[in-house]
PDB file of N, CA and C in Angstrom:
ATOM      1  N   UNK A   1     -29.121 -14.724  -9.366  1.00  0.00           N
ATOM      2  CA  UNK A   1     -28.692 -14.721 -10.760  1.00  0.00           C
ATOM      3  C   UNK A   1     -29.262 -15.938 -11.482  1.00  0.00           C
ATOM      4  N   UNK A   2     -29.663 -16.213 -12.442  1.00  0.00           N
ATOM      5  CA  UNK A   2     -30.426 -16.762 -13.593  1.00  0.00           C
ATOM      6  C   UNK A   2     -29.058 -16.794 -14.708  1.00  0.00           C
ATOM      7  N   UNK A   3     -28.095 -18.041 -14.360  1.00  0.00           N
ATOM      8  CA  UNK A   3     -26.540 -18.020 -14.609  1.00  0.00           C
ATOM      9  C   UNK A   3     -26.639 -18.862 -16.717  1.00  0.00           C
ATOM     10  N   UNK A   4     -26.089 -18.062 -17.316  1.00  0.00           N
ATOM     11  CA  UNK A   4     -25.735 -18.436 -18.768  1.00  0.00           C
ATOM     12  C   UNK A   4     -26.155 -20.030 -18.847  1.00  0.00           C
ATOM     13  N   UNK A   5     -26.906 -20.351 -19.393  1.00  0.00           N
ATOM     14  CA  UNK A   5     -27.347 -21.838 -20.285  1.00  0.00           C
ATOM     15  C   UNK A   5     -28.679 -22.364 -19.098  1.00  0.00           C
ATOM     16  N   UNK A   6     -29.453 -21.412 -18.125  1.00  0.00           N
ATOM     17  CA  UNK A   6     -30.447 -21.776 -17.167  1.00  0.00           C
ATOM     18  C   UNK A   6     -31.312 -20.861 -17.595  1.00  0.00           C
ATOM     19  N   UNK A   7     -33.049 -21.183 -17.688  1.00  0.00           N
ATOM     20  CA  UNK A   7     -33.925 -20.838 -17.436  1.00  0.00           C
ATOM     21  C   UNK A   7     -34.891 -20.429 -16.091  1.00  0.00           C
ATOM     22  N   UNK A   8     -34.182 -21.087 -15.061  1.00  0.00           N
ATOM     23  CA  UNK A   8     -34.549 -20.429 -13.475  1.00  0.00           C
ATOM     24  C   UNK A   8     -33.675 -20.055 -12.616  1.00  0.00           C
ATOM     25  N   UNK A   9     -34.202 -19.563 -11.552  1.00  0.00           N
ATOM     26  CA  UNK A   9     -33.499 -20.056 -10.400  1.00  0.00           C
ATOM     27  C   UNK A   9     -34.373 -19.806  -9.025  1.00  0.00           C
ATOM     28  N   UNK A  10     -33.943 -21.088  -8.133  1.00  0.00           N
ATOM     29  CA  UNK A  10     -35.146 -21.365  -6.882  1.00  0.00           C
ATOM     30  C   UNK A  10     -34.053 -20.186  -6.006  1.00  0.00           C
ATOM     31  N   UNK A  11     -34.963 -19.609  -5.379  1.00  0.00           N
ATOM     32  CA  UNK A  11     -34.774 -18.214  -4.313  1.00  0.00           C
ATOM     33  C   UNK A  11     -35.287 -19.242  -3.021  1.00  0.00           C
ATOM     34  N   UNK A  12     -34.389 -19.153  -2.002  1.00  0.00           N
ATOM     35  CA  UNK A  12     -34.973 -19.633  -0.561  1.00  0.00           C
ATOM     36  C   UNK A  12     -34.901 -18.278  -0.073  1.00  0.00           C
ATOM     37  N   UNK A  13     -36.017 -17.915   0.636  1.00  0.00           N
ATOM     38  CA  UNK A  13     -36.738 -16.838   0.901  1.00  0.00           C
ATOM     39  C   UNK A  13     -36.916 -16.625   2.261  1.00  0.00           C
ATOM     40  N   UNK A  14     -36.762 -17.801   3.177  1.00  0.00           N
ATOM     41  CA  UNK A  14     -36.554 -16.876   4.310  1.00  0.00           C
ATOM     42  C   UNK A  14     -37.571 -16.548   5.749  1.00  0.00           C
ATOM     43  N   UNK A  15     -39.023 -16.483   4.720  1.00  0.00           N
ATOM     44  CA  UNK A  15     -39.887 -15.832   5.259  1.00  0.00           C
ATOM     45  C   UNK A  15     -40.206 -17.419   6.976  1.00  0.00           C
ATOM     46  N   UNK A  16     -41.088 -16.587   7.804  1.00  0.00           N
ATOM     47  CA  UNK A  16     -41.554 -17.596   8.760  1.00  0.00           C
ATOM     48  C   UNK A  16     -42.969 -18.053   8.212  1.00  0.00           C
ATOM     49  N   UNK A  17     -43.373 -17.804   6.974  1.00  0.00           N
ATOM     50  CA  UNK A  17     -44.808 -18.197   6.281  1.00  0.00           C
ATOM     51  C   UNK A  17     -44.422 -18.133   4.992  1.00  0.00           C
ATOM     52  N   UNK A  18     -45.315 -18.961   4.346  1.00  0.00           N
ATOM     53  CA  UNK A  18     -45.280 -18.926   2.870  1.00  0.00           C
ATOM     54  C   UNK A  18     -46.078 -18.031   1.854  1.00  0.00           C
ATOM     55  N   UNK A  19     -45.433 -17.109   1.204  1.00  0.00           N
ATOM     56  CA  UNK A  19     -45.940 -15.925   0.789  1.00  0.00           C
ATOM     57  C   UNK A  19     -46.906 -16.083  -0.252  1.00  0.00           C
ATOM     58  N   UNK A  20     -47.868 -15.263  -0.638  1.00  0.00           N
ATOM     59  CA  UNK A  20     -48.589 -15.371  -1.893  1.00  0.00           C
ATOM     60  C   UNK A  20     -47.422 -14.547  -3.021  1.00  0.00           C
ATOM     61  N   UNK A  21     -48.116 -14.984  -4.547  1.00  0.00           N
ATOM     62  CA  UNK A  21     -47.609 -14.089  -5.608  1.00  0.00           C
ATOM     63  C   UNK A  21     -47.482 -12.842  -5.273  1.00  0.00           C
ATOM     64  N   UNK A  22     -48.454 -12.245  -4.998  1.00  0.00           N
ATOM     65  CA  UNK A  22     -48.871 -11.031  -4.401  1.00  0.00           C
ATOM     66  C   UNK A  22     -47.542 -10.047  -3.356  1.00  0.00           C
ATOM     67  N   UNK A  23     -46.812 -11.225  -2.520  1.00  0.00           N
ATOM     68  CA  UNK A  23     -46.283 -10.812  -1.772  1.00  0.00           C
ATOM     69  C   UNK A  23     -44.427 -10.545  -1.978  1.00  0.00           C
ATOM     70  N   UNK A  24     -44.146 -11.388  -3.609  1.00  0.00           N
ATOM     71  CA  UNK A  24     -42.596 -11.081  -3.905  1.00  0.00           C
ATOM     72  C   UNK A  24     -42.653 -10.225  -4.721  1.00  0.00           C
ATOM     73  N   UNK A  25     -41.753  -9.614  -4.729  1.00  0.00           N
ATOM     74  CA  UNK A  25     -41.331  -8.182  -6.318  1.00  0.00           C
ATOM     75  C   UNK A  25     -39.952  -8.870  -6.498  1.00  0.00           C
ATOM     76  N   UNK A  26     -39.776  -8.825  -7.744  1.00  0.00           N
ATOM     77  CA  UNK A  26     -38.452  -8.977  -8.523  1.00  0.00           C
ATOM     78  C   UNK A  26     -37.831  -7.447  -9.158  1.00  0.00           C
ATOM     79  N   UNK A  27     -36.770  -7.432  -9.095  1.00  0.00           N
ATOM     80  CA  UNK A  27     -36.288  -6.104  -9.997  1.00  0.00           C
ATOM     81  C   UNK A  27     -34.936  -6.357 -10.941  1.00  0.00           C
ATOM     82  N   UNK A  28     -35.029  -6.557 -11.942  1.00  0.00           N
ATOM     83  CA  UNK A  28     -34.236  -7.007 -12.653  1.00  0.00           C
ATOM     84  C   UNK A  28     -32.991  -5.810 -12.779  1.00  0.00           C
ATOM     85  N   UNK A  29     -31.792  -6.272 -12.652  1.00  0.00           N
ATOM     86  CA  UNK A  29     -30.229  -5.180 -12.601  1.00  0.00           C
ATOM     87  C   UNK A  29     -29.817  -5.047 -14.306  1.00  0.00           C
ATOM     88  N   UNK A  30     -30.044  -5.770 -14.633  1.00  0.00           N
ATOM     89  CA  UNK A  30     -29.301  -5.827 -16.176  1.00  0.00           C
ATOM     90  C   UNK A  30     -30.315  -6.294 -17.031  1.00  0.00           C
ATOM     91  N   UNK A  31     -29.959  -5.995 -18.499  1.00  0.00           N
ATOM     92  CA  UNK A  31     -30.559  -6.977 -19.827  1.00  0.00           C
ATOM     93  C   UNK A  31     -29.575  -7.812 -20.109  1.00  0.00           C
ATOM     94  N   UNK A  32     -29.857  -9.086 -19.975  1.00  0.00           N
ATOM     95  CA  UNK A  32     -29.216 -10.485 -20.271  1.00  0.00           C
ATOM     96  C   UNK A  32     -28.681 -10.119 -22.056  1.00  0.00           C
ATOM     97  N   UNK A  33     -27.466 -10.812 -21.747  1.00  0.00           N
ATOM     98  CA  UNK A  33     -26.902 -10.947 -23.615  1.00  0.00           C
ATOM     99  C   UNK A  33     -28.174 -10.724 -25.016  1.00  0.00           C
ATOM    100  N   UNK A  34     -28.745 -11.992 -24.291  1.00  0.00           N
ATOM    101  CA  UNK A  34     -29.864 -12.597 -24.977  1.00  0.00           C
ATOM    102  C   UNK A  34     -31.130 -11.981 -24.761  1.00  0.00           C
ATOM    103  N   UNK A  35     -31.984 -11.582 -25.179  1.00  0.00           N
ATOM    104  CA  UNK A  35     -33.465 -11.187 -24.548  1.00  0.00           C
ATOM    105  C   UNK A  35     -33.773 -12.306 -24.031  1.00  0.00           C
ATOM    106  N   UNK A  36     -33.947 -11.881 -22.630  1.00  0.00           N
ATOM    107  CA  UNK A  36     -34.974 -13.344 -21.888  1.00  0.00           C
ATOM    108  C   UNK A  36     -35.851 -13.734 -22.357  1.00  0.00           C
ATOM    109  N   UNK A  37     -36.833 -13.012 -22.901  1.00  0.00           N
ATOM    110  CA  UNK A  37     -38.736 -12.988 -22.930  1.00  0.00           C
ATOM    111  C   UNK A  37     -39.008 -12.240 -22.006  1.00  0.00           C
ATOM    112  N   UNK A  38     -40.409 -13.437 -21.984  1.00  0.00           N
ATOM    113  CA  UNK A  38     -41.097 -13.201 -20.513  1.00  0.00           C
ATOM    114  C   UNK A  38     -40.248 -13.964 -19.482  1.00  0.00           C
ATOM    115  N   UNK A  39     -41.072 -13.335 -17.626  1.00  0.00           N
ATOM    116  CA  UNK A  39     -40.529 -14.065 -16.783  1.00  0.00           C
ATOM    117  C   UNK A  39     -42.102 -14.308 -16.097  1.00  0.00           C
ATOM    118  N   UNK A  40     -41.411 -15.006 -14.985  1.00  0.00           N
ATOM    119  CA  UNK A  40     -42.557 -15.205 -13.905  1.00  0.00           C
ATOM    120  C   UNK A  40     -42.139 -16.052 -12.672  1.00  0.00           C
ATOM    121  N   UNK A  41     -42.492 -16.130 -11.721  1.00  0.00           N
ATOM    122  CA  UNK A  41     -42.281 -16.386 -10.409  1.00  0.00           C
ATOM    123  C   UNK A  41     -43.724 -17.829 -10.392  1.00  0.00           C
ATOM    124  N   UNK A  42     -43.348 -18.821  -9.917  1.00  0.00           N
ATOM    125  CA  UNK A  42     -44.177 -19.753  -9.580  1.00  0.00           C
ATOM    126  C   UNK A  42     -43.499 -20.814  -8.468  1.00  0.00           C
ATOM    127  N   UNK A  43     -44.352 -22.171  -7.882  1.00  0.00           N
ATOM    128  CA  UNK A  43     -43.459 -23.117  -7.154  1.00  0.00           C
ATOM    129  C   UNK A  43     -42.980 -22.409  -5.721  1.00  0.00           C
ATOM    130  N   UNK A  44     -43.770 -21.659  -5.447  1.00  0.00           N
ATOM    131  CA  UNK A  44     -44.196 -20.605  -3.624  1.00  0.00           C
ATOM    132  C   UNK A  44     -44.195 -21.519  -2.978  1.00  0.00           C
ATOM    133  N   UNK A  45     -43.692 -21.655  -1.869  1.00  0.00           N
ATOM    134  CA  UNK A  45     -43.560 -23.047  -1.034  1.00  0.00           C
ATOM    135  C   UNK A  45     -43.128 -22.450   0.476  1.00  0.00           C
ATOM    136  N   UNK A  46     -43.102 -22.656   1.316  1.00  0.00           N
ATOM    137  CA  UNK A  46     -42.485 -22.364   2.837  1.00  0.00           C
ATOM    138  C   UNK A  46     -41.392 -21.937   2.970  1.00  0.00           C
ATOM    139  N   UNK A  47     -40.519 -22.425   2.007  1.00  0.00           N
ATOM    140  CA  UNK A  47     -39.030 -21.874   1.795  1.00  0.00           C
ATOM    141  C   UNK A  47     -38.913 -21.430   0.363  1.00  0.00           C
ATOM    142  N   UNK A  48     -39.379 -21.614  -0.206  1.00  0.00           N
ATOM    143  CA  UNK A  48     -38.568 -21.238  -1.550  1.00  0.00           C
ATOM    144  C   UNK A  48     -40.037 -20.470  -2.721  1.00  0.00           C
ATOM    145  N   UNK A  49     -38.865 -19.979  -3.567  1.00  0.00           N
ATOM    146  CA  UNK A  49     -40.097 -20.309  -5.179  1.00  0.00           C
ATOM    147  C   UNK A  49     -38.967 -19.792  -6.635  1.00  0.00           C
ATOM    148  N   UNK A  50     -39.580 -19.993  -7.450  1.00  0.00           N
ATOM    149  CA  UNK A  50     -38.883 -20.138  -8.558  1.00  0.00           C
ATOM    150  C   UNK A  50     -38.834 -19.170  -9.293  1.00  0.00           C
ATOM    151  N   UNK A  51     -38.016 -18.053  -9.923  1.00  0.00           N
ATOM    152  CA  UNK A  51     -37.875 -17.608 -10.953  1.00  0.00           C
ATOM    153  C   UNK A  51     -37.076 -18.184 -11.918  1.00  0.00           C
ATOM    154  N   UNK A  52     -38.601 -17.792 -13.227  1.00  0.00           N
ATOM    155  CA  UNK A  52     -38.630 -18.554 -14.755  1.00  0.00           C
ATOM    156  C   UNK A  52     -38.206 -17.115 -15.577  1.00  0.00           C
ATOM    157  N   UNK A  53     -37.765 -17.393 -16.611  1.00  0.00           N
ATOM    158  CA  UNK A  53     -37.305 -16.621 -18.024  1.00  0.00           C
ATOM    159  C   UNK A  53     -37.746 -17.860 -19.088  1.00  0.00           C
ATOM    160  N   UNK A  54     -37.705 -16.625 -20.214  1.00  0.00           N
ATOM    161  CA  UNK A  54     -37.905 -18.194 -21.290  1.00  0.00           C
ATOM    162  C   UNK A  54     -37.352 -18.342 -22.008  1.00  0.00           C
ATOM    163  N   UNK A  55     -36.121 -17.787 -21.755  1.00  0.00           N
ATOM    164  CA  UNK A  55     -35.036 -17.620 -22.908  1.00  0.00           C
ATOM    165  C   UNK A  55     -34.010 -17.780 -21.963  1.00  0.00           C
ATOM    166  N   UNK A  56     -32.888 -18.729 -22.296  1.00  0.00           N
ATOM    167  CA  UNK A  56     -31.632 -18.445 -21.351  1.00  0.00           C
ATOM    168  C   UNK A  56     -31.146 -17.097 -21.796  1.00  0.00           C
ATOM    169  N   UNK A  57     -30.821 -15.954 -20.591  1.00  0.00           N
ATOM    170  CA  UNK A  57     -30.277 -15.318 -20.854  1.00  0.00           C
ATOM    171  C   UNK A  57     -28.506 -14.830 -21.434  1.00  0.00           C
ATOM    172  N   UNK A  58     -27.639 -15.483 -21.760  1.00  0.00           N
ATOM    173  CA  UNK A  58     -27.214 -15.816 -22.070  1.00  0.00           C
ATOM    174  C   UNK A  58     -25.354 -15.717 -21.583  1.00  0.00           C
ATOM    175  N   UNK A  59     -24.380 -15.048 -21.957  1.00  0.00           N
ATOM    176  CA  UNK A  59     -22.760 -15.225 -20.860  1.00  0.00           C
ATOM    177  C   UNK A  59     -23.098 -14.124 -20.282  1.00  0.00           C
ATOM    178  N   UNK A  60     -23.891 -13.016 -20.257  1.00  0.00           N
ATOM    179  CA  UNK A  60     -23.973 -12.470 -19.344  1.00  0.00           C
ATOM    180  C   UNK A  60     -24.436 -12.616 -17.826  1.00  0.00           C
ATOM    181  N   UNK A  61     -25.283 -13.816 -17.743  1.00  0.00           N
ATOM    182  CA  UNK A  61     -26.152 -13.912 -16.591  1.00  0.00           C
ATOM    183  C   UNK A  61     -27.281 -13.145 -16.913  1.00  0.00           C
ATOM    184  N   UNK A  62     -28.278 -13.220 -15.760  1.00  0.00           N
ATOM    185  CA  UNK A  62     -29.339 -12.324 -15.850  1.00  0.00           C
ATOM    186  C   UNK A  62     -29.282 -12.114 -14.316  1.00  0.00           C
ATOM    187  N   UNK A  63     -28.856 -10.748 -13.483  1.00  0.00           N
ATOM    188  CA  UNK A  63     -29.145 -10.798 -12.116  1.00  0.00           C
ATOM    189  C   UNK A  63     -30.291  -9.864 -11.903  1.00  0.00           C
ATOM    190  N   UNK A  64     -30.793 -10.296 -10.638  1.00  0.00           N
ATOM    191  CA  UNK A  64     -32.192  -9.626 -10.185  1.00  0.00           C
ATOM    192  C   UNK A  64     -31.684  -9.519  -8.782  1.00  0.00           C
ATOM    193  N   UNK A  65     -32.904  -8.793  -8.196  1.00  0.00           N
ATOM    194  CA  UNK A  65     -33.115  -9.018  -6.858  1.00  0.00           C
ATOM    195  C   UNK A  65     -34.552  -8.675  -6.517  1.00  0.00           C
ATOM    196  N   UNK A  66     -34.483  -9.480  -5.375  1.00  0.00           N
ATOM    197  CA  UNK A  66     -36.159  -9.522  -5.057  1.00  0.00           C
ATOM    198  C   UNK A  66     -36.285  -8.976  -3.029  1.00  0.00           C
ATOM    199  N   UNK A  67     -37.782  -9.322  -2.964  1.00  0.00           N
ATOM    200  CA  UNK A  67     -38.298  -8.749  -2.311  1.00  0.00           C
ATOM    201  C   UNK A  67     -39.862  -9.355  -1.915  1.00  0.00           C
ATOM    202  N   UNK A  68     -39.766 -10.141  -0.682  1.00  0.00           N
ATOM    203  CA  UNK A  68     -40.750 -10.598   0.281  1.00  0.00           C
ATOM    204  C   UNK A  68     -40.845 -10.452   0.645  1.00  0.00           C
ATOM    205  N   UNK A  69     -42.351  -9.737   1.286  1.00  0.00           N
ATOM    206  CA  UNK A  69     -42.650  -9.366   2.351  1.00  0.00           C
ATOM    207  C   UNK A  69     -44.178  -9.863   2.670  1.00  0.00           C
ATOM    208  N   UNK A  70     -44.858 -10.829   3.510  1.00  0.00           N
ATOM    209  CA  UNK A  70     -46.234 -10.870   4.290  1.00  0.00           C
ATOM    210  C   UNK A  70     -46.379 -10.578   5.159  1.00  0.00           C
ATOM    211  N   UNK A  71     -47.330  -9.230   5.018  1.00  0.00           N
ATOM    212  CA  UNK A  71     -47.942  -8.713   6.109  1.00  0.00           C
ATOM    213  C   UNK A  71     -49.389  -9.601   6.940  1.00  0.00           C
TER     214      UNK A  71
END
């Protein structure tokens, strides 16, 4: 979740390697109060990476869920 008055949130992911862009999907559950914007995923690291919005979404939250996988 991407929680009322935040623009990200870091996902620890899990994986035993660090994934490319290529390798997460996001799927967003709801439209936030607010229109987010755009989003994007950056900050891929061994454990973690970041989903961005550019708009706080607003008392609703914004929840997602995602999906890593390297083959």
């Amino acid at each position: 979740t991407i929680a009322s008055g935040a623009t990200t949130a870091v996902v620890t992911h899990g994986l035993n390697v660090t994934p490319t862009l290529d390798d997460i999907s996001i799927v967003f559950g709801e439209q936030g109060t607010a229109d987010y914007g755009r989003w994007w995923v950056d900050t891929i690291t061994a454990t973690q990476f970041t989903l961005h919005v550019s708009v706080d979404p607003g008392a609703s939250n914004l929840d997602f869920a995602w999906r890593a996988v390297a083959l």
